[in-house]
PDB file of N, CA and C in Angstrom:
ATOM      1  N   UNK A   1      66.191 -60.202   8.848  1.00  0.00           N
ATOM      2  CA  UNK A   1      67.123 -59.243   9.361  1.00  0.00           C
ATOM      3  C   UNK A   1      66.807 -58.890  10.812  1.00  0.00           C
ATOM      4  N   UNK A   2      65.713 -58.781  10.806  1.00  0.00           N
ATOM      5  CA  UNK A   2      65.574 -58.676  12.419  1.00  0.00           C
ATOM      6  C   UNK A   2      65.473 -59.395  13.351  1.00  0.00           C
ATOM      7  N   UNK A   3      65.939 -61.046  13.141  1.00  0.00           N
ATOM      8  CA  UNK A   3      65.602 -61.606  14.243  1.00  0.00           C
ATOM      9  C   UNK A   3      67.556 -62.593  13.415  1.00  0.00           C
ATOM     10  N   UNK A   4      68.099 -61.534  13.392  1.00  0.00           N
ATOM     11  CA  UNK A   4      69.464 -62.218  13.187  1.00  0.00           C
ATOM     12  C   UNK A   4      69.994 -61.761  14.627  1.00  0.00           C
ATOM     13  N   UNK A   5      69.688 -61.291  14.949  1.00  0.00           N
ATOM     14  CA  UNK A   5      70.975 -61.330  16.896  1.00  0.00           C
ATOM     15  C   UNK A   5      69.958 -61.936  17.667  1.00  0.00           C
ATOM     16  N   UNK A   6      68.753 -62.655  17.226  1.00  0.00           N
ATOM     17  CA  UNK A   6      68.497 -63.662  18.525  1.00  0.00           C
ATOM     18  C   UNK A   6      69.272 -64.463  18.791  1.00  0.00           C
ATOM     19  N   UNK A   7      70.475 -65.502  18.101  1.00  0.00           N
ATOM     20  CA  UNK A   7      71.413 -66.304  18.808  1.00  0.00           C
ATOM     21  C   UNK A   7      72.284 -65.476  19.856  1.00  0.00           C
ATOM     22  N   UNK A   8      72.801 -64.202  19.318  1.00  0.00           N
ATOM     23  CA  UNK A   8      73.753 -63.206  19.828  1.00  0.00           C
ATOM     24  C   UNK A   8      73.026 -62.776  21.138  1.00  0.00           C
ATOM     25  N   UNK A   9      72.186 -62.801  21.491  1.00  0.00           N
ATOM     26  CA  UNK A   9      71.246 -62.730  22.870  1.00  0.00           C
ATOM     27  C   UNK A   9      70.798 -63.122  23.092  1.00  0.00           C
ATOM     28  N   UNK A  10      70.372 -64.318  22.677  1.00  0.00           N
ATOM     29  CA  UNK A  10      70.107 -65.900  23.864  1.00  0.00           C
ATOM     30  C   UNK A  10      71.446 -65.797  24.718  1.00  0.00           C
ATOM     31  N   UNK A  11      72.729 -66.230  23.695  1.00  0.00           N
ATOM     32  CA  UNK A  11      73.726 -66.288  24.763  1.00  0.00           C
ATOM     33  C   UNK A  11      74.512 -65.285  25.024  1.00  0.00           C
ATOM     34  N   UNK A  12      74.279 -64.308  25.055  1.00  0.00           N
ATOM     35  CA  UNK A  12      74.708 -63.077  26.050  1.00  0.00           C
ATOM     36  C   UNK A  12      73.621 -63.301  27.218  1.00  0.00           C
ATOM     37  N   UNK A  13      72.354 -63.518  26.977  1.00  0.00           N
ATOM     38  CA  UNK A  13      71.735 -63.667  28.596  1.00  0.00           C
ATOM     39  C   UNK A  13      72.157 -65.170  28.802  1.00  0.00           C
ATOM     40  N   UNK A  14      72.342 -66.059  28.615  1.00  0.00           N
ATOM     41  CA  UNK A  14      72.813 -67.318  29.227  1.00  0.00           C
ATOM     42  C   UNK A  14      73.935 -67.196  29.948  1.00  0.00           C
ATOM     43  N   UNK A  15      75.033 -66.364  29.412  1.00  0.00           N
ATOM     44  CA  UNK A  15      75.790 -66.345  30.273  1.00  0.00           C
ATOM     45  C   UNK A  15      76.061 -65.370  30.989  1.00  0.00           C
ATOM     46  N   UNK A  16      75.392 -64.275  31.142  1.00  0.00           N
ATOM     47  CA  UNK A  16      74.538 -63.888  32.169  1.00  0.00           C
ATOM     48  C   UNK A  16      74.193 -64.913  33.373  1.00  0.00           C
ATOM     49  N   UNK A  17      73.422 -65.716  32.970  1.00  0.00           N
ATOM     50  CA  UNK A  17      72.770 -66.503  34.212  1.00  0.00           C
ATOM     51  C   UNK A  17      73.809 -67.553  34.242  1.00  0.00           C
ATOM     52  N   UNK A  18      74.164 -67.611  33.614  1.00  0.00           N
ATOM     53  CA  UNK A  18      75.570 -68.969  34.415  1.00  0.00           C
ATOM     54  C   UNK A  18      76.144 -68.137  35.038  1.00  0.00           C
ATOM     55  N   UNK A  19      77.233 -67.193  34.890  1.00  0.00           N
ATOM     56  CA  UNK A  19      77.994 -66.417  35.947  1.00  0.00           C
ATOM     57  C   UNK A  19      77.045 -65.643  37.240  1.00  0.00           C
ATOM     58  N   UNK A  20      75.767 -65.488  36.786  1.00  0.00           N
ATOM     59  CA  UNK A  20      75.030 -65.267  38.055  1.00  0.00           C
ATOM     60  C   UNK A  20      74.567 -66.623  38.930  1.00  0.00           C
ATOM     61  N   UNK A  21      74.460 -67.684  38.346  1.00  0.00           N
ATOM     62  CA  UNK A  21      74.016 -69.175  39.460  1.00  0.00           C
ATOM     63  C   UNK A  21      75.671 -69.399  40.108  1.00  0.00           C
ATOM     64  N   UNK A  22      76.914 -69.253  39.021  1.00  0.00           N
ATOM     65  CA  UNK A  22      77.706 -69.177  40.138  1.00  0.00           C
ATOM     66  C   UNK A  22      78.129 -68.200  41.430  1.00  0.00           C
ATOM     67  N   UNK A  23      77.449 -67.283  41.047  1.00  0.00           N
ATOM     68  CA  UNK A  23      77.800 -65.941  42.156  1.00  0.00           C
ATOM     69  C   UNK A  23      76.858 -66.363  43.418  1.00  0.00           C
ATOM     70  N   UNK A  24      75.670 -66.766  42.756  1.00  0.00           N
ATOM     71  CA  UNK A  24      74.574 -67.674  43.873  1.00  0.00           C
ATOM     72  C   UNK A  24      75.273 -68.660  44.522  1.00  0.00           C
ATOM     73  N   UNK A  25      76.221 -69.802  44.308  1.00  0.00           N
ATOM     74  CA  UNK A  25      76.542 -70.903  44.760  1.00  0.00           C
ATOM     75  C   UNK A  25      77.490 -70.431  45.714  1.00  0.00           C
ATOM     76  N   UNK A  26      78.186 -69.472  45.653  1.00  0.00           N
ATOM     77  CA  UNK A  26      79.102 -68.873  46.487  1.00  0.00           C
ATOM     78  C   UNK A  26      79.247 -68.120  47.432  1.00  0.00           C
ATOM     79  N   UNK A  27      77.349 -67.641  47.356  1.00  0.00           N
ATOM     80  CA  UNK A  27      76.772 -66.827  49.002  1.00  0.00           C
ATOM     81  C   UNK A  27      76.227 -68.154  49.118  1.00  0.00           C
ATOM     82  N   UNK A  28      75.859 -68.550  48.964  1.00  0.00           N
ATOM     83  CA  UNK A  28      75.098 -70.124  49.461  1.00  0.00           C
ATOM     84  C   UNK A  28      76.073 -70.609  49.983  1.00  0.00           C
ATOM     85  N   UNK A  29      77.413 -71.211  49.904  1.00  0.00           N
ATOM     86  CA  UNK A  29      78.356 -72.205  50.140  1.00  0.00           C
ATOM     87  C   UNK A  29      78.560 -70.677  51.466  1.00  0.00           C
ATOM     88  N   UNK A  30      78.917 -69.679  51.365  1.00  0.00           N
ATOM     89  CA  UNK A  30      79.419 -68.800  52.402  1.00  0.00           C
ATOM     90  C   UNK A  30      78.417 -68.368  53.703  1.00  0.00           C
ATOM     91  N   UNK A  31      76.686 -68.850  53.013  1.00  0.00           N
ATOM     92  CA  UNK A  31      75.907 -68.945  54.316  1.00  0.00           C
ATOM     93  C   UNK A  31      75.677 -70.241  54.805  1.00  0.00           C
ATOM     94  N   UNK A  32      75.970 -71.340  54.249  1.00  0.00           N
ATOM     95  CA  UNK A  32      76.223 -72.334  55.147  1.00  0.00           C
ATOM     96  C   UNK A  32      77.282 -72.518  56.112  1.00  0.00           C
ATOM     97  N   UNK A  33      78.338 -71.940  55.510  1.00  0.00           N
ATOM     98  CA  UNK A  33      79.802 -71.769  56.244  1.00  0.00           C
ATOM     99  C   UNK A  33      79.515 -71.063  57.783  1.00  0.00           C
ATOM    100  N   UNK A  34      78.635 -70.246  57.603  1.00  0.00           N
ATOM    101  CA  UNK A  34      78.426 -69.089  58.413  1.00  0.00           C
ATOM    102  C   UNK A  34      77.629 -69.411  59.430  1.00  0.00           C
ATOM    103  N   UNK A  35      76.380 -70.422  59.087  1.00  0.00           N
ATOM    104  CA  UNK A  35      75.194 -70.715  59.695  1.00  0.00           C
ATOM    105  C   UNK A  35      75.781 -71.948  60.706  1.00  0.00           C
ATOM    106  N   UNK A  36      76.929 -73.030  60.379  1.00  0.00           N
ATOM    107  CA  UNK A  36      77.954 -73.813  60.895  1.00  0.00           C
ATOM    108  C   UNK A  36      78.347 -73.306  61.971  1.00  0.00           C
ATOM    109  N   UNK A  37      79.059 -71.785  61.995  1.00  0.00           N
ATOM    110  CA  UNK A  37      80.204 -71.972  62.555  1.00  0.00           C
ATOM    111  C   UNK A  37      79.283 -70.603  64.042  1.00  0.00           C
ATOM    112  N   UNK A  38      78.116 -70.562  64.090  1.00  0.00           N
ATOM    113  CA  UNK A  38      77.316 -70.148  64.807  1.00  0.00           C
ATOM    114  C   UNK A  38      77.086 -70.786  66.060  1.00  0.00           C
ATOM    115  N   UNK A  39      77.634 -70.275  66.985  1.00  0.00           N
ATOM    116  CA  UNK A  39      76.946 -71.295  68.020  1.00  0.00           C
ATOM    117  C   UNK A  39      75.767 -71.170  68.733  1.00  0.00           C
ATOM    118  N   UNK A  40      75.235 -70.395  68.784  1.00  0.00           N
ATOM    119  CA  UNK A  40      73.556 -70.246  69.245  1.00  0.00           C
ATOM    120  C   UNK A  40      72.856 -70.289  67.883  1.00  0.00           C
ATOM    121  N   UNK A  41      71.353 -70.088  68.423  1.00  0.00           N
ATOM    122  CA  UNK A  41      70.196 -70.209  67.068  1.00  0.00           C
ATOM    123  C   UNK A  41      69.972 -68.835  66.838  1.00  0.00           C
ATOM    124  N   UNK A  42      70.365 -68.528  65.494  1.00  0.00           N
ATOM    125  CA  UNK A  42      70.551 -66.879  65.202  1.00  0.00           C
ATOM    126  C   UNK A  42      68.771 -67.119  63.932  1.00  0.00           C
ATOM    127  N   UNK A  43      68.517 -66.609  63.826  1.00  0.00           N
ATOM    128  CA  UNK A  43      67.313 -67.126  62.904  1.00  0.00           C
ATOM    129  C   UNK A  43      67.400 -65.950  61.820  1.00  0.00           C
ATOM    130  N   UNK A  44      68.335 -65.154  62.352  1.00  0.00           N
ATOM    131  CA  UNK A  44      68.775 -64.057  60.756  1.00  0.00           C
ATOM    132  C   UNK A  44      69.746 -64.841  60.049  1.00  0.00           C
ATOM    133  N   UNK A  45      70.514 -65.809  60.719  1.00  0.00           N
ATOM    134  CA  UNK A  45      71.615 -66.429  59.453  1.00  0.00           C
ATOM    135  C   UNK A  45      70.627 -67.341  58.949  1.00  0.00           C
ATOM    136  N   UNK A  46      69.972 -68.299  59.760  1.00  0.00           N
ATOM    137  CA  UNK A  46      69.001 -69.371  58.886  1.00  0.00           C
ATOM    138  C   UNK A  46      68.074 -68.409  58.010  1.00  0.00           C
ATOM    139  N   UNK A  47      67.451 -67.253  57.979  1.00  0.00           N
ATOM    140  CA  UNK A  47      66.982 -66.648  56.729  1.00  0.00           C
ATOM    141  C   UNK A  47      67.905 -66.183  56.169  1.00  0.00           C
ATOM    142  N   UNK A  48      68.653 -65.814  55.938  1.00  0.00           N
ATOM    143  CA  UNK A  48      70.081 -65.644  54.865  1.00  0.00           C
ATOM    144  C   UNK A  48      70.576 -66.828  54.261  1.00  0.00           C
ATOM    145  N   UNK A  49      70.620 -67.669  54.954  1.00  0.00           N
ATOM    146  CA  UNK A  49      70.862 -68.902  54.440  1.00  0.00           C
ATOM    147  C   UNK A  49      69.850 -69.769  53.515  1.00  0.00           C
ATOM    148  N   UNK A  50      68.689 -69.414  53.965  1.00  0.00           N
ATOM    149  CA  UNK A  50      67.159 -70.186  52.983  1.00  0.00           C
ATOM    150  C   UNK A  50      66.943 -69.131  51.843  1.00  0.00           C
ATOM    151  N   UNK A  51      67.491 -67.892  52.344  1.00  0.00           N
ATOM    152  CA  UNK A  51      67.325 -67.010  50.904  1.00  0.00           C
ATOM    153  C   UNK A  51      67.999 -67.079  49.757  1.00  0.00           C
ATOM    154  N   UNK A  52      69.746 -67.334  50.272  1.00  0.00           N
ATOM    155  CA  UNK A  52      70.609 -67.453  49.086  1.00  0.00           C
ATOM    156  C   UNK A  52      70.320 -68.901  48.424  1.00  0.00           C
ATOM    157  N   UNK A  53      70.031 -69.370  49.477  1.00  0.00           N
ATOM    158  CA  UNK A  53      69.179 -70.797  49.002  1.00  0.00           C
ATOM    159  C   UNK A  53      67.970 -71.123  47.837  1.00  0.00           C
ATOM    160  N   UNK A  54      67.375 -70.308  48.001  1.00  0.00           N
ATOM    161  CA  UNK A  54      66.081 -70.202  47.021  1.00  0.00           C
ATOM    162  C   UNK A  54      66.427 -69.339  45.712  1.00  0.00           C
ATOM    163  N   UNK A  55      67.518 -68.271  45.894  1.00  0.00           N
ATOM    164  CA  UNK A  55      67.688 -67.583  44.952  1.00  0.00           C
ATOM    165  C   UNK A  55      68.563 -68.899  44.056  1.00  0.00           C
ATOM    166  N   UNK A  56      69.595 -69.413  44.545  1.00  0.00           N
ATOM    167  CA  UNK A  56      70.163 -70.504  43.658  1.00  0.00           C
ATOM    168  C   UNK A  56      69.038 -71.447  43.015  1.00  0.00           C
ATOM    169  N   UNK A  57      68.974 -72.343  43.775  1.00  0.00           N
ATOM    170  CA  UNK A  57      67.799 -72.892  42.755  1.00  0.00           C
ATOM    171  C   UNK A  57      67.024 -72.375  41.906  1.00  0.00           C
ATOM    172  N   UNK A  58      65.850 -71.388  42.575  1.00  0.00           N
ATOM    173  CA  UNK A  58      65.195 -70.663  41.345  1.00  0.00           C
ATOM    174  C   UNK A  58      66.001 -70.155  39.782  1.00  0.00           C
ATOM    175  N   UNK A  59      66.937 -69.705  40.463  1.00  0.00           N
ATOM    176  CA  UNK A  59      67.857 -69.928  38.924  1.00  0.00           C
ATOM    177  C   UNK A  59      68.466 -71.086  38.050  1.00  0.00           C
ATOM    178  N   UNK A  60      68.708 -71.995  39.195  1.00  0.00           N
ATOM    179  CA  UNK A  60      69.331 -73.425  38.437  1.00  0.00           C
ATOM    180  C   UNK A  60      68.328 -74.278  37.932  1.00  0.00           C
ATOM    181  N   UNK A  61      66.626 -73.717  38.413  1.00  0.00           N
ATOM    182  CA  UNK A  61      65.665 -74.145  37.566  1.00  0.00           C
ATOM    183  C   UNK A  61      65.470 -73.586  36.446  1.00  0.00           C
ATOM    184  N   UNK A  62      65.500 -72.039  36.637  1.00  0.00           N
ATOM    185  CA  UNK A  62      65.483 -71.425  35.064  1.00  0.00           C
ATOM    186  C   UNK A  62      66.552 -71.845  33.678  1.00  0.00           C
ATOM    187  N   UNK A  63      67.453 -71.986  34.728  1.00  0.00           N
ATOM    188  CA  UNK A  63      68.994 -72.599  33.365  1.00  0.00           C
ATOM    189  C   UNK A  63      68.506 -74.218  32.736  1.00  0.00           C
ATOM    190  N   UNK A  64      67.505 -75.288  33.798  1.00  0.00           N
ATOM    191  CA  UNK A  64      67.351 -75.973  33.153  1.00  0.00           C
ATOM    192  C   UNK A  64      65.845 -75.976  32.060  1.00  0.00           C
ATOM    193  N   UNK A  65      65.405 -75.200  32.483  1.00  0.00           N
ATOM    194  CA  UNK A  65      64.002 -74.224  31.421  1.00  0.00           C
ATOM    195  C   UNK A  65      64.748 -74.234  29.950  1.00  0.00           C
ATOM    196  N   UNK A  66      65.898 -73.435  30.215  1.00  0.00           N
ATOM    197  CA  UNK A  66      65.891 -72.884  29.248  1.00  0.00           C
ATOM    198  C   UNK A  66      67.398 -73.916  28.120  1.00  0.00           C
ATOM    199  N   UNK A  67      67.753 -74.921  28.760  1.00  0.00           N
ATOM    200  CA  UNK A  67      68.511 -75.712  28.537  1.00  0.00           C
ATOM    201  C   UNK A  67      69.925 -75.491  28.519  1.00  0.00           C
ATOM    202  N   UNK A  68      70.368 -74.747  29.109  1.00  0.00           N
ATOM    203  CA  UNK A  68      71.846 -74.060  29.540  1.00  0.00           C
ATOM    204  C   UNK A  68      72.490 -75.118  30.222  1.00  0.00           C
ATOM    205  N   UNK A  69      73.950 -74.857  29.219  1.00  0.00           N
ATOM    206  CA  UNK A  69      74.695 -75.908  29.692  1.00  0.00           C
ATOM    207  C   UNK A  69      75.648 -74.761  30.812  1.00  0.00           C
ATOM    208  N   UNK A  70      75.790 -75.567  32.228  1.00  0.00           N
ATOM    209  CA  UNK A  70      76.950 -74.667  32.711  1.00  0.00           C
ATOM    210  C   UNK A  70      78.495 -75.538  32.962  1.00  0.00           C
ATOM    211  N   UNK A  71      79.403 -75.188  32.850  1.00  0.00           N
ATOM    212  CA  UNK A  71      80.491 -75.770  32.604  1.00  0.00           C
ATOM    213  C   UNK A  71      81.512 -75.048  33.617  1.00  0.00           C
TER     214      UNK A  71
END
C-alpha cells in the first residue's frame, strides 16, 4: 500500500523534467539567437549562453539516467 503511487510519481516528476528540458531548449535556442545577432564581444551574452547551455544538458543527462522518453 505504500509504495502504490510510486508509478503515479515517477511520472508526474518525468514530466516535470520533459516540459522543463523543453523550457531549457528554448532559452538556449533564444541565447544563441541573441549571442548571433551581437555585434561586438559582449561576454555577459556568452555566459548566458554557456549557462542555459549547461542547464540543458545537465538535464538531458538526467532524463537519460533515468530513461525518459521525450516526445
Amino acid at each position: 500500500m505504500l509504495f502504490s503511487r510510486k508509478g503515479k510519481l515517477k511520472k508526474e516528476f518525468d514530466d516535470k523534467l520533459v516540459s522543463s528540458i523543453k523550457e531549457t531548449k528554448e532559452a538556449l535556442q533564444s541565447a544563441k539567437v541573441i549571442e548571433e545577432l551581437t555585434a561586438d564581444y559582449n561576454l555577459n551574452v556568452i555566459a548566458e549562453r554557456k549557462r542555459a547551455e549547461s542547464i540543458h544538458y545537465y538535464l538531458y543527462k538526467e532524463a537519460r539516467v533515468r530513461h525518459v522518453l521525450i516526445k
